[in-house]
PDB file of N, CA and C in Angstrom:
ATOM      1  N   UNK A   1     -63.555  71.357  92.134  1.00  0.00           N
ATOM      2  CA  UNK A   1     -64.525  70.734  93.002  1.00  0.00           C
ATOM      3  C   UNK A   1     -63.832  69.824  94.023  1.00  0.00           C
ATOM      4  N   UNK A   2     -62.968  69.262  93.879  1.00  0.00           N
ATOM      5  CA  UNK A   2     -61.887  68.039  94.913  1.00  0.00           C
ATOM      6  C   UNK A   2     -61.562  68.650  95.739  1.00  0.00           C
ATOM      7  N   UNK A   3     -60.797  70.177  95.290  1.00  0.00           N
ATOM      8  CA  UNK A   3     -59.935  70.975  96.102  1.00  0.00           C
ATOM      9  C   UNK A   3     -61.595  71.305  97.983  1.00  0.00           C
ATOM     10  N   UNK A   4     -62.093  71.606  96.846  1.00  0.00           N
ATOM     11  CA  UNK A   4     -63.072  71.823  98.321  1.00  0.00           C
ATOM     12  C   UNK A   4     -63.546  70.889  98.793  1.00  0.00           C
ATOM     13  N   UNK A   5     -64.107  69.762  97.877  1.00  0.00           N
ATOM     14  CA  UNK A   5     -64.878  68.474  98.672  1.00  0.00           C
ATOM     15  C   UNK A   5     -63.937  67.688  99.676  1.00  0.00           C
ATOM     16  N   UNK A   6     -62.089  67.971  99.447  1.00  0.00           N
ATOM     17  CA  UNK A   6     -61.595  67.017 100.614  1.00  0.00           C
ATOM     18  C   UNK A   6     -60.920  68.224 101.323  1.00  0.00           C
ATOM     19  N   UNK A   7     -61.436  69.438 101.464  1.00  0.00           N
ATOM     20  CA  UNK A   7     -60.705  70.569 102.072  1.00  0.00           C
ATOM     21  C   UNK A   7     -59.577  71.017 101.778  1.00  0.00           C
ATOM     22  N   UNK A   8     -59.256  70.802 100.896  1.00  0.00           N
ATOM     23  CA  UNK A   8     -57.726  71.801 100.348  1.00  0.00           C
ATOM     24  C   UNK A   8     -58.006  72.981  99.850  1.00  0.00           C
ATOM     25  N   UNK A   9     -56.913  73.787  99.708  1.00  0.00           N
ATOM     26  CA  UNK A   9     -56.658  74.887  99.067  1.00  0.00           C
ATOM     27  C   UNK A   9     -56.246  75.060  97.465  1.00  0.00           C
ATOM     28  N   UNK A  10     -57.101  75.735  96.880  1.00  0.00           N
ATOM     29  CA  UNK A  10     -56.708  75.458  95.317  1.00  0.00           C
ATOM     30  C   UNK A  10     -55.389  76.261  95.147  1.00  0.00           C
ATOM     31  N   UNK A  11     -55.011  77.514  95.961  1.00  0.00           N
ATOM     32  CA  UNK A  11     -53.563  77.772  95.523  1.00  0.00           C
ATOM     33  C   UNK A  11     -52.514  77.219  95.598  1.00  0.00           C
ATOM     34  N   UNK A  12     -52.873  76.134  96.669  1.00  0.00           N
ATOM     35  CA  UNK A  12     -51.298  75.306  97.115  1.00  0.00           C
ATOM     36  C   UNK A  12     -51.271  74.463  96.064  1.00  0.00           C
ATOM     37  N   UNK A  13     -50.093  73.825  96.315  1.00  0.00           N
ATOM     38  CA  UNK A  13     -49.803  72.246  95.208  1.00  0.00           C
ATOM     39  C   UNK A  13     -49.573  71.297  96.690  1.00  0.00           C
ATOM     40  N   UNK A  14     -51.163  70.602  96.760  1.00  0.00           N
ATOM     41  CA  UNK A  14     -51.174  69.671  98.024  1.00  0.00           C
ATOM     42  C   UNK A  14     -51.408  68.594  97.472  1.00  0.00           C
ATOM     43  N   UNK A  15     -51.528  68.063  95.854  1.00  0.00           N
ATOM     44  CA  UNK A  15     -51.978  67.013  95.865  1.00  0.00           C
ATOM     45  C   UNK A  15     -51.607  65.594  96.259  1.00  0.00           C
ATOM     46  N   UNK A  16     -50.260  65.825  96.418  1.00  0.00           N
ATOM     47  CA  UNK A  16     -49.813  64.799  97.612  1.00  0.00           C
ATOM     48  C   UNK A  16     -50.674  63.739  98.233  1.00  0.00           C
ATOM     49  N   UNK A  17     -51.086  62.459  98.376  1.00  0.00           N
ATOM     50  CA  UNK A  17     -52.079  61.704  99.375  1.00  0.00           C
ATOM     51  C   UNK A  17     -53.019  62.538  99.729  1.00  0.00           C
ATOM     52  N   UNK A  18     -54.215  62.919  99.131  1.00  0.00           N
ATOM     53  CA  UNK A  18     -54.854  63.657  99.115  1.00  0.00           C
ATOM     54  C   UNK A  18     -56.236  62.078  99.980  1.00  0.00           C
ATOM     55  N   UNK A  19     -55.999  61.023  99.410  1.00  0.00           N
ATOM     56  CA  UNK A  19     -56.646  60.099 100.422  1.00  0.00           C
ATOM     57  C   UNK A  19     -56.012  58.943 100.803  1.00  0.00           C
ATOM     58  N   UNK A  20     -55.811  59.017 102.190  1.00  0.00           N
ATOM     59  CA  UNK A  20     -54.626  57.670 102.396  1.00  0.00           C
ATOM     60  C   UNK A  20     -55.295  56.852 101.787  1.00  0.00           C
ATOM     61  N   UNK A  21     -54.781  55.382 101.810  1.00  0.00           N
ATOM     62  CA  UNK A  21     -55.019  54.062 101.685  1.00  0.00           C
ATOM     63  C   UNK A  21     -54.270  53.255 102.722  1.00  0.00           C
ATOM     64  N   UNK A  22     -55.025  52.278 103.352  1.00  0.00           N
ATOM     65  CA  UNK A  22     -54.193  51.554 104.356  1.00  0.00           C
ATOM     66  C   UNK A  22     -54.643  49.901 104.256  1.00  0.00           C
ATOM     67  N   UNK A  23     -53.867  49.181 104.865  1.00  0.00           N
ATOM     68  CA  UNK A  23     -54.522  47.816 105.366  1.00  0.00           C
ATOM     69  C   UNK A  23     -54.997  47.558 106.987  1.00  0.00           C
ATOM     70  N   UNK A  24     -56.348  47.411 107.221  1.00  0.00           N
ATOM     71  CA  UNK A  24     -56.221  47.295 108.323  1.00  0.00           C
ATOM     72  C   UNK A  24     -57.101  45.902 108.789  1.00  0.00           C
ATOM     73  N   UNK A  25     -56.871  45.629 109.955  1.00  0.00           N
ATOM     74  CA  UNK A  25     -57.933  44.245 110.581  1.00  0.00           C
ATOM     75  C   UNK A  25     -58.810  44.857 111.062  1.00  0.00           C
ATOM     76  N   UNK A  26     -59.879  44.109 110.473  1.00  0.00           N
ATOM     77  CA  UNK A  26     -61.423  44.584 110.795  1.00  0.00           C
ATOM     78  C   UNK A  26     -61.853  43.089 110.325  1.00  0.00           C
ATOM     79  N   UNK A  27     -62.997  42.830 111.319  1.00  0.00           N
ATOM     80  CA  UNK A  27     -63.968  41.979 111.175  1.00  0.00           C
ATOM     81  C   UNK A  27     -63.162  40.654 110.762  1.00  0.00           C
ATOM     82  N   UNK A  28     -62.124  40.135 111.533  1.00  0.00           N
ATOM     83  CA  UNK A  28     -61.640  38.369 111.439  1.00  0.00           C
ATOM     84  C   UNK A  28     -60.717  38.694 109.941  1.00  0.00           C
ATOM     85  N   UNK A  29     -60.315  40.066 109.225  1.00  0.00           N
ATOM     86  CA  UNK A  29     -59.343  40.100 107.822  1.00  0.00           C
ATOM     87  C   UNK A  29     -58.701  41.540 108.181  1.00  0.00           C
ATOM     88  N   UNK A  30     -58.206  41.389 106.882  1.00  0.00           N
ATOM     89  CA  UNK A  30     -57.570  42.518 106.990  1.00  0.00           C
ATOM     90  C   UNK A  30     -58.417  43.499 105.308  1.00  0.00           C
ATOM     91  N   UNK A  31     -58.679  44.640 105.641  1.00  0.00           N
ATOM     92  CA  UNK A  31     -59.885  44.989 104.986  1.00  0.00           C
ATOM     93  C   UNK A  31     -58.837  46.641 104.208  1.00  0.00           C
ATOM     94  N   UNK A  32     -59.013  46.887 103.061  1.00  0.00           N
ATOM     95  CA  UNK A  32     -58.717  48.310 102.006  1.00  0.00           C
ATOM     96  C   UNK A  32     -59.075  49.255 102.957  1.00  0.00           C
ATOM     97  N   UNK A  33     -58.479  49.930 103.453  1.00  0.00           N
ATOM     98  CA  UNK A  33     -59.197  51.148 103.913  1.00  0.00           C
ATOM     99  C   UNK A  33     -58.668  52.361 103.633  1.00  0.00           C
ATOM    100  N   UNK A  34     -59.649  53.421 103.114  1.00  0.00           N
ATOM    101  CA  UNK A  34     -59.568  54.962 102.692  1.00  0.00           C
ATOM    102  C   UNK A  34     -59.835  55.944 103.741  1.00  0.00           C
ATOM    103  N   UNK A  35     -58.980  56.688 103.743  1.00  0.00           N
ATOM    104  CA  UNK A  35     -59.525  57.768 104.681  1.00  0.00           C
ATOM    105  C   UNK A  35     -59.326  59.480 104.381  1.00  0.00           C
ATOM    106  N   UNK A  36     -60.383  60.238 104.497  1.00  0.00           N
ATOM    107  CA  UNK A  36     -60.304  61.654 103.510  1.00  0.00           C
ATOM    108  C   UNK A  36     -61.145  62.478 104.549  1.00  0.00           C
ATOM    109  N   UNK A  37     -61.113  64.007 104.386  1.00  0.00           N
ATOM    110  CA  UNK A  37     -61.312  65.151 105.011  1.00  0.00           C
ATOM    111  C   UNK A  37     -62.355  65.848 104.420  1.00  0.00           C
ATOM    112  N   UNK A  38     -63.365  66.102 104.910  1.00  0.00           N
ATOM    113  CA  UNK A  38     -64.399  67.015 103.910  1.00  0.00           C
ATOM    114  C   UNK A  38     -64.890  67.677 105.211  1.00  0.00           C
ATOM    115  N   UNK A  39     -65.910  68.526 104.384  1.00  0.00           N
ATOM    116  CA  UNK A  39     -66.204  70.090 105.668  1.00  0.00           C
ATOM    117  C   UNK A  39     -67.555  68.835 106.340  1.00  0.00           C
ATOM    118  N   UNK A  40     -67.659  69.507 107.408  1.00  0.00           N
ATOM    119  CA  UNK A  40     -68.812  68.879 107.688  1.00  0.00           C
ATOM    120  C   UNK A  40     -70.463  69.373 107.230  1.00  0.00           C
ATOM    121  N   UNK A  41     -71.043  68.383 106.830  1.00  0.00           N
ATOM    122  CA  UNK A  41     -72.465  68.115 105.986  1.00  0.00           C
ATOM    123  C   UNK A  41     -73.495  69.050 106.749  1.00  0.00           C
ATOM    124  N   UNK A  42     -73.751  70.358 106.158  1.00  0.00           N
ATOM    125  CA  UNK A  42     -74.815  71.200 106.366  1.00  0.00           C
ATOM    126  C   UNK A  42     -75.991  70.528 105.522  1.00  0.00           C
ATOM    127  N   UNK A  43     -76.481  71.492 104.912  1.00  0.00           N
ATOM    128  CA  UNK A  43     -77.442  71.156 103.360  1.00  0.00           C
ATOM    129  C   UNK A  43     -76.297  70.831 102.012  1.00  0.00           C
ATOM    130  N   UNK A  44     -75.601  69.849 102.141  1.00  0.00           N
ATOM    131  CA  UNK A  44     -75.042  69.727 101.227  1.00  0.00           C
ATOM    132  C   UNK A  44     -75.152  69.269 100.310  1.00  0.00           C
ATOM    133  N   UNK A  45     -73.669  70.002  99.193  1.00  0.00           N
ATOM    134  CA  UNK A  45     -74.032  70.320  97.979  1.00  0.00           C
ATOM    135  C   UNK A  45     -74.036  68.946  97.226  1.00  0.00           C
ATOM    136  N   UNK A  46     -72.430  67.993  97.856  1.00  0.00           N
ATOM    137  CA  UNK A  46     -72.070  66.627  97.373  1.00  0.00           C
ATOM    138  C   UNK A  46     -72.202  65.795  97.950  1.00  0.00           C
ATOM    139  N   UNK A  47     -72.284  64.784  96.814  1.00  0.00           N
ATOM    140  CA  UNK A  47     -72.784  63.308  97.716  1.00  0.00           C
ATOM    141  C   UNK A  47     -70.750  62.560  97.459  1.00  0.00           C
ATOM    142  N   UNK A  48     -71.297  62.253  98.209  1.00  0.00           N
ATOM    143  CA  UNK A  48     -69.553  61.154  98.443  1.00  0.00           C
ATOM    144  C   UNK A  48     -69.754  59.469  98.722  1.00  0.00           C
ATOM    145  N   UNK A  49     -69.710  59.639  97.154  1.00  0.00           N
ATOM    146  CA  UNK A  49     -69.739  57.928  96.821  1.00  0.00           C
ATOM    147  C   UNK A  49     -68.518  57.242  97.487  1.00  0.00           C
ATOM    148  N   UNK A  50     -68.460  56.137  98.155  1.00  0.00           N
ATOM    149  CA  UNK A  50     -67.265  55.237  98.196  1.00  0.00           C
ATOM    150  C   UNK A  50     -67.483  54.164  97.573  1.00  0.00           C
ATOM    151  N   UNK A  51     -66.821  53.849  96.647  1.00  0.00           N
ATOM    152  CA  UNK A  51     -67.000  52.225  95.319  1.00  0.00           C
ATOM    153  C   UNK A  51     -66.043  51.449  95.761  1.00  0.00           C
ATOM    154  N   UNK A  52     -65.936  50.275  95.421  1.00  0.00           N
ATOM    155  CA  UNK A  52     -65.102  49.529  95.127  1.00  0.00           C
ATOM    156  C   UNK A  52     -65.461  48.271  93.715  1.00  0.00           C
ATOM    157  N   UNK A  53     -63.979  48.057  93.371  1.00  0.00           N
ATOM    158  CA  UNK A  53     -63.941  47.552  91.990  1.00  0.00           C
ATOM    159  C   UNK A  53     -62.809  46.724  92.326  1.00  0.00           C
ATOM    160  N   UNK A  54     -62.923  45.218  91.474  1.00  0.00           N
ATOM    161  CA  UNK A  54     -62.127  44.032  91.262  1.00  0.00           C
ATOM    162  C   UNK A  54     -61.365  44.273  89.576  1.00  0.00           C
ATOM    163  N   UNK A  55     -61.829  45.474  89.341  1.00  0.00           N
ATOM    164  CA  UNK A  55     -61.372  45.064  87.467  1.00  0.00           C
ATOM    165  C   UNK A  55     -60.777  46.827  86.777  1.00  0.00           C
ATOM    166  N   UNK A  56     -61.515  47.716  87.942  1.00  0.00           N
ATOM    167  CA  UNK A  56     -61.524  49.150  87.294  1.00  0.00           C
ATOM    168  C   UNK A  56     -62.360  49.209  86.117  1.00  0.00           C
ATOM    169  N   UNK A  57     -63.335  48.501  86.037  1.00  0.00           N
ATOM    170  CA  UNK A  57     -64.726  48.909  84.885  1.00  0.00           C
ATOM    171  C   UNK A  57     -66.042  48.297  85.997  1.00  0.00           C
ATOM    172  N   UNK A  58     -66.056  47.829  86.473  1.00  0.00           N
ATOM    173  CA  UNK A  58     -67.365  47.878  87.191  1.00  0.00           C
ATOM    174  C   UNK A  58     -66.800  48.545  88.664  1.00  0.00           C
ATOM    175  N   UNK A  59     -67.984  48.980  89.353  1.00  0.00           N
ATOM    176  CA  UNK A  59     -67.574  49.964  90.595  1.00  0.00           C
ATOM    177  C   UNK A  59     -68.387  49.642  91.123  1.00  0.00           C
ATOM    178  N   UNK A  60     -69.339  49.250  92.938  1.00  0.00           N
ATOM    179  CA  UNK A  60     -70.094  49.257  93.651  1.00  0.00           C
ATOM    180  C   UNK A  60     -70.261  50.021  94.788  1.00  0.00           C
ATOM    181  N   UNK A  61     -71.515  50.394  95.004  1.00  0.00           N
ATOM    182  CA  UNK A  61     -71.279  51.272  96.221  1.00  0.00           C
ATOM    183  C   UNK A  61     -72.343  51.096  97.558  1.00  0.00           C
ATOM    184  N   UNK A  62     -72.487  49.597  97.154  1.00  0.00           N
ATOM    185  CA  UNK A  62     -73.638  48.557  97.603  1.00  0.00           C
ATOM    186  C   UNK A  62     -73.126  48.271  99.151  1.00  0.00           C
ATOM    187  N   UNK A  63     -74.144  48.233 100.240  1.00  0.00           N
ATOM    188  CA  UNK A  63     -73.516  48.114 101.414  1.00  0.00           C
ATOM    189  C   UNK A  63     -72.377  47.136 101.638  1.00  0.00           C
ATOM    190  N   UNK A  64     -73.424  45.934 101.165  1.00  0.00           N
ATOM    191  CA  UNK A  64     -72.536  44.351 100.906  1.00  0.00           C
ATOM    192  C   UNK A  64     -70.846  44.580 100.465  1.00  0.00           C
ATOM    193  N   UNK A  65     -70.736  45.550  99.587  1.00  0.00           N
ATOM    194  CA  UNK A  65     -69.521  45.831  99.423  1.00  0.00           C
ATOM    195  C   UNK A  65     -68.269  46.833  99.377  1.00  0.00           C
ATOM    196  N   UNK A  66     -68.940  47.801 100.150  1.00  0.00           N
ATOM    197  CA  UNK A  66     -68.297  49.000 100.933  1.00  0.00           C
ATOM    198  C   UNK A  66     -69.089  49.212 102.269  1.00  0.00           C
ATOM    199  N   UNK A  67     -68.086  50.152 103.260  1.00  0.00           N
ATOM    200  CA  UNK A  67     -69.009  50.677 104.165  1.00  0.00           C
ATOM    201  C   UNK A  67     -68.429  51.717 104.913  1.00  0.00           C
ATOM    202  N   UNK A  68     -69.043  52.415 105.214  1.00  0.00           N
ATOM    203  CA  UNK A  68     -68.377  54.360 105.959  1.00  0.00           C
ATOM    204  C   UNK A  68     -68.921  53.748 106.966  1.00  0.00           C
ATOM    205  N   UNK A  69     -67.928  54.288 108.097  1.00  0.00           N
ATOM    206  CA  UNK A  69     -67.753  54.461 109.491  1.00  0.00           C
ATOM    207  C   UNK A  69     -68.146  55.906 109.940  1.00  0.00           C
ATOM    208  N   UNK A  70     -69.101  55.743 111.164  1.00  0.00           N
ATOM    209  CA  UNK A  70     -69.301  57.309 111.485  1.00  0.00           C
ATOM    210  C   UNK A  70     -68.153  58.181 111.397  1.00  0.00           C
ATOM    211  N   UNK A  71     -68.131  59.439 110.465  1.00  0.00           N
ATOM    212  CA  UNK A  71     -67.619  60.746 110.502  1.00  0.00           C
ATOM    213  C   UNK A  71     -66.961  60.861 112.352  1.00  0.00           C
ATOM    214  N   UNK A  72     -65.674  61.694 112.248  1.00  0.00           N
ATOM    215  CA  UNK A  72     -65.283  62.775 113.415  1.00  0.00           C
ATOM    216  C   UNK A  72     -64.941  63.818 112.958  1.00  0.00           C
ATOM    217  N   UNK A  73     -65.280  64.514 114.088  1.00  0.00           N
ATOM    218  CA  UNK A  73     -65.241  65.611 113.658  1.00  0.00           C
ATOM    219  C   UNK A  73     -63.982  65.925 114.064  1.00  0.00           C
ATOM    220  N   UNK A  74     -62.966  67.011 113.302  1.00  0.00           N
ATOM    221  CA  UNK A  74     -61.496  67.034 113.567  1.00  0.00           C
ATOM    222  C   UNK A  74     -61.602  68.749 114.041  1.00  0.00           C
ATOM    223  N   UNK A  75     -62.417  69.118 114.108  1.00  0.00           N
ATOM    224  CA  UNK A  75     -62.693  71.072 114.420  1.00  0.00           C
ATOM    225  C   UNK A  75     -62.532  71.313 113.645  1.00  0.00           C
ATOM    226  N   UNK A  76     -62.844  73.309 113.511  1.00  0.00           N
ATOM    227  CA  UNK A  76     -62.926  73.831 112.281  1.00  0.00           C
ATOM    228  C   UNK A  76     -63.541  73.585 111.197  1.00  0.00           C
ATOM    229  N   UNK A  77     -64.737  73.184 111.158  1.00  0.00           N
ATOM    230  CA  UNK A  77     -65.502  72.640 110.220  1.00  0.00           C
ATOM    231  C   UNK A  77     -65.313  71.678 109.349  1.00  0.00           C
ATOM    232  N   UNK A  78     -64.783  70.726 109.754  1.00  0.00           N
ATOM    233  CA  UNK A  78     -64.157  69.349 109.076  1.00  0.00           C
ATOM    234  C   UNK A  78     -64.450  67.925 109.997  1.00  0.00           C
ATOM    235  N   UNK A  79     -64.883  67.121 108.842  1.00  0.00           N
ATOM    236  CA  UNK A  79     -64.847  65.651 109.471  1.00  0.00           C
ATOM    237  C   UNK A  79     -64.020  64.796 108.839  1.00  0.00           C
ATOM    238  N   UNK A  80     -63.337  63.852 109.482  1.00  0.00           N
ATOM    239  CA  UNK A  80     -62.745  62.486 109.064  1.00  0.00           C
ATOM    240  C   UNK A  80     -63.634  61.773 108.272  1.00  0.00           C
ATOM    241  N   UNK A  81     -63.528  61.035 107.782  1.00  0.00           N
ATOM    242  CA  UNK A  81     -64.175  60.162 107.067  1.00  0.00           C
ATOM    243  C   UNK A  81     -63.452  58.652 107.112  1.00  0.00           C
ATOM    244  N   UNK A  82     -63.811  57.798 107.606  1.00  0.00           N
ATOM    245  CA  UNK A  82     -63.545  56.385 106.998  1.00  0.00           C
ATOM    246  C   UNK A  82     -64.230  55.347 106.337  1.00  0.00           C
ATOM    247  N   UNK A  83     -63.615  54.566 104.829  1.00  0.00           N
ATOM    248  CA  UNK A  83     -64.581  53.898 104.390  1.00  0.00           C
ATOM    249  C   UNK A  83     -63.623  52.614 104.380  1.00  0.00           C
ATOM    250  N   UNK A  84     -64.529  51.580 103.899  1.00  0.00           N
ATOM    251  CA  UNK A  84     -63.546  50.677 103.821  1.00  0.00           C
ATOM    252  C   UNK A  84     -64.282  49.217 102.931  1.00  0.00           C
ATOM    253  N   UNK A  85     -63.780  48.239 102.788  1.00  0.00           N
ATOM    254  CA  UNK A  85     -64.207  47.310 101.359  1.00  0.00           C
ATOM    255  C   UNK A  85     -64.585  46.274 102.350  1.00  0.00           C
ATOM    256  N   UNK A  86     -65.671  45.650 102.396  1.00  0.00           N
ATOM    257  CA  UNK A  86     -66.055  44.639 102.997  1.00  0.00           C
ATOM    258  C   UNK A  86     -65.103  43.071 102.966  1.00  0.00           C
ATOM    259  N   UNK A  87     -65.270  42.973 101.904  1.00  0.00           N
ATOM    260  CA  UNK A  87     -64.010  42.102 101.398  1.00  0.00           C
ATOM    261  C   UNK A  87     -62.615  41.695 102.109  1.00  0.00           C
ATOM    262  N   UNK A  88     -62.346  40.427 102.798  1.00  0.00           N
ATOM    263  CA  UNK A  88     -61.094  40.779 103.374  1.00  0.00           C
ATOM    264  C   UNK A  88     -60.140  40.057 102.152  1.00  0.00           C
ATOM    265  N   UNK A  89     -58.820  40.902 102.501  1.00  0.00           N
ATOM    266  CA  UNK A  89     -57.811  40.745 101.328  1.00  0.00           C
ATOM    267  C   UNK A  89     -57.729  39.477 101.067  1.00  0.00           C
ATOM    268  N   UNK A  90     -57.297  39.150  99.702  1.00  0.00           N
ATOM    269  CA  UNK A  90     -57.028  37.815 100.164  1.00  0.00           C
ATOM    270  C   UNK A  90     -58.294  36.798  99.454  1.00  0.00           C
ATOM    271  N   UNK A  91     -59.378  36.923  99.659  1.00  0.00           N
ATOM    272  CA  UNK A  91     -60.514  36.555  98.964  1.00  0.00           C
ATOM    273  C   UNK A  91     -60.912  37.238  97.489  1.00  0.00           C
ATOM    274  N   UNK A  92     -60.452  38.146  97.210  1.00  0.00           N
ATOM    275  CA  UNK A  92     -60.015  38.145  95.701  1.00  0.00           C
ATOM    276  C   UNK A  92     -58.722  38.841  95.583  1.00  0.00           C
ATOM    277  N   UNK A  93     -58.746  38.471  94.042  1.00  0.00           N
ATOM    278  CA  UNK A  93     -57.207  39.015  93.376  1.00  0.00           C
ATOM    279  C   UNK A  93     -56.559  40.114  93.781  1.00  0.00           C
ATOM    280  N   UNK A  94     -58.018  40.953  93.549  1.00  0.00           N
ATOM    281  CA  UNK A  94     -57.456  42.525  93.257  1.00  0.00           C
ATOM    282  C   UNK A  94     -58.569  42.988  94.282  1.00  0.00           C
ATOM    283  N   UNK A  95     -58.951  44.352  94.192  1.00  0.00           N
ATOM    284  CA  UNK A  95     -59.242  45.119  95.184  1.00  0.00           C
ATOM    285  C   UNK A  95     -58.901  46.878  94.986  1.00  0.00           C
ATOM    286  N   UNK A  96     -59.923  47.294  94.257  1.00  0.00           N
ATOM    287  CA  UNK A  96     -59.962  48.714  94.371  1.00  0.00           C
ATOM    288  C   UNK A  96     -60.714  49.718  94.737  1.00  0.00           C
ATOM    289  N   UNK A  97     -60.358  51.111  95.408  1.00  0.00           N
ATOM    290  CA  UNK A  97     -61.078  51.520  96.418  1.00  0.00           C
ATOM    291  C   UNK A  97     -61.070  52.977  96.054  1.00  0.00           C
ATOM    292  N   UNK A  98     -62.654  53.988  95.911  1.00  0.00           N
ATOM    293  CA  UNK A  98     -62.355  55.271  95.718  1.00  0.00           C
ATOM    294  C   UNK A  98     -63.738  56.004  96.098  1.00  0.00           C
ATOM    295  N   UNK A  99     -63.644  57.763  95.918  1.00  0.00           N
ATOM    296  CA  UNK A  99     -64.493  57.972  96.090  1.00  0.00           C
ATOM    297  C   UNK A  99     -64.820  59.086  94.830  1.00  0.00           C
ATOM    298  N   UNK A 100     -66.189  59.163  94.748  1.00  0.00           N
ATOM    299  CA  UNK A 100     -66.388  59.366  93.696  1.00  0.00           C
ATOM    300  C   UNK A 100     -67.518  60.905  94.467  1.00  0.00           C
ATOM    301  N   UNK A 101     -67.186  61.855  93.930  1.00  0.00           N
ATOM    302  CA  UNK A 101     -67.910  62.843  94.119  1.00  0.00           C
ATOM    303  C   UNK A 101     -69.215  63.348  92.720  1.00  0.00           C
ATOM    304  N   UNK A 102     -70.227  64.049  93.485  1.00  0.00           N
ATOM    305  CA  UNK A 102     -71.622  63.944  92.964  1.00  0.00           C
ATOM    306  C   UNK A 102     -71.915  65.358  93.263  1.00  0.00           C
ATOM    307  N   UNK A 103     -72.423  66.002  92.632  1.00  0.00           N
ATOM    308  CA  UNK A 103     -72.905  67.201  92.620  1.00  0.00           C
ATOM    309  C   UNK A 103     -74.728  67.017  92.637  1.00  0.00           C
ATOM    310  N   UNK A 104     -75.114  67.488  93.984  1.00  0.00           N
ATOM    311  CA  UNK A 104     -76.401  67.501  94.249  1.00  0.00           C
ATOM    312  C   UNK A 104     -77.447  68.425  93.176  1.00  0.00           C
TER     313      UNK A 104
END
């Protein structure tokens, strides 16, 4: 299911950074940011959670504490995706960031 939800090929061995992670400045901090490849959203099948977690046992996917940036489209039936943690670094300890796929 990964192999297709971020557009790879299941024969290759791509799992390599399959979703960056970066630091970037946004909004007066410097903010977690994820970025991943999926086909672009017909009637689709998955939902694409983005969470974030301070502990790795609780996860949110609450505006207040994540937020996706409009999709681009990259051609060929694929969009960019960016999400990123409201939170700027720095205001807590830790800081973890993912996405969690959902079968409609």
């Amino acid at each position: 299911m990964q192999e297709f939800a971020f557009t790879r090929q299941p024969d290759r061995a791509d799992g390599a950074n399959l979703t960056p992670v970066s630091l970037e400045a946004a909004g007066g901090g410097t903010r977690l940011t994820l970025r991943y490849l999926r086909p672009i959203q017909g009637p689709a099948t998955l939902d694409y959670l983005a969470e974030v977690s301070a502990d790795l046992k609780t996860w949110s996917s609450a505006a207040t504490d994540v937020e996706q940036l409009a999709p681009v489209s990259q051609g060929g039936g694929v969009e960019q995706v960016t999400v990123r943690g409201t939170a700027a670094l720095g205001s807590t300890p830790r800081l973890f960031l993912r996405i969690r796929l959902v079968k409609r």
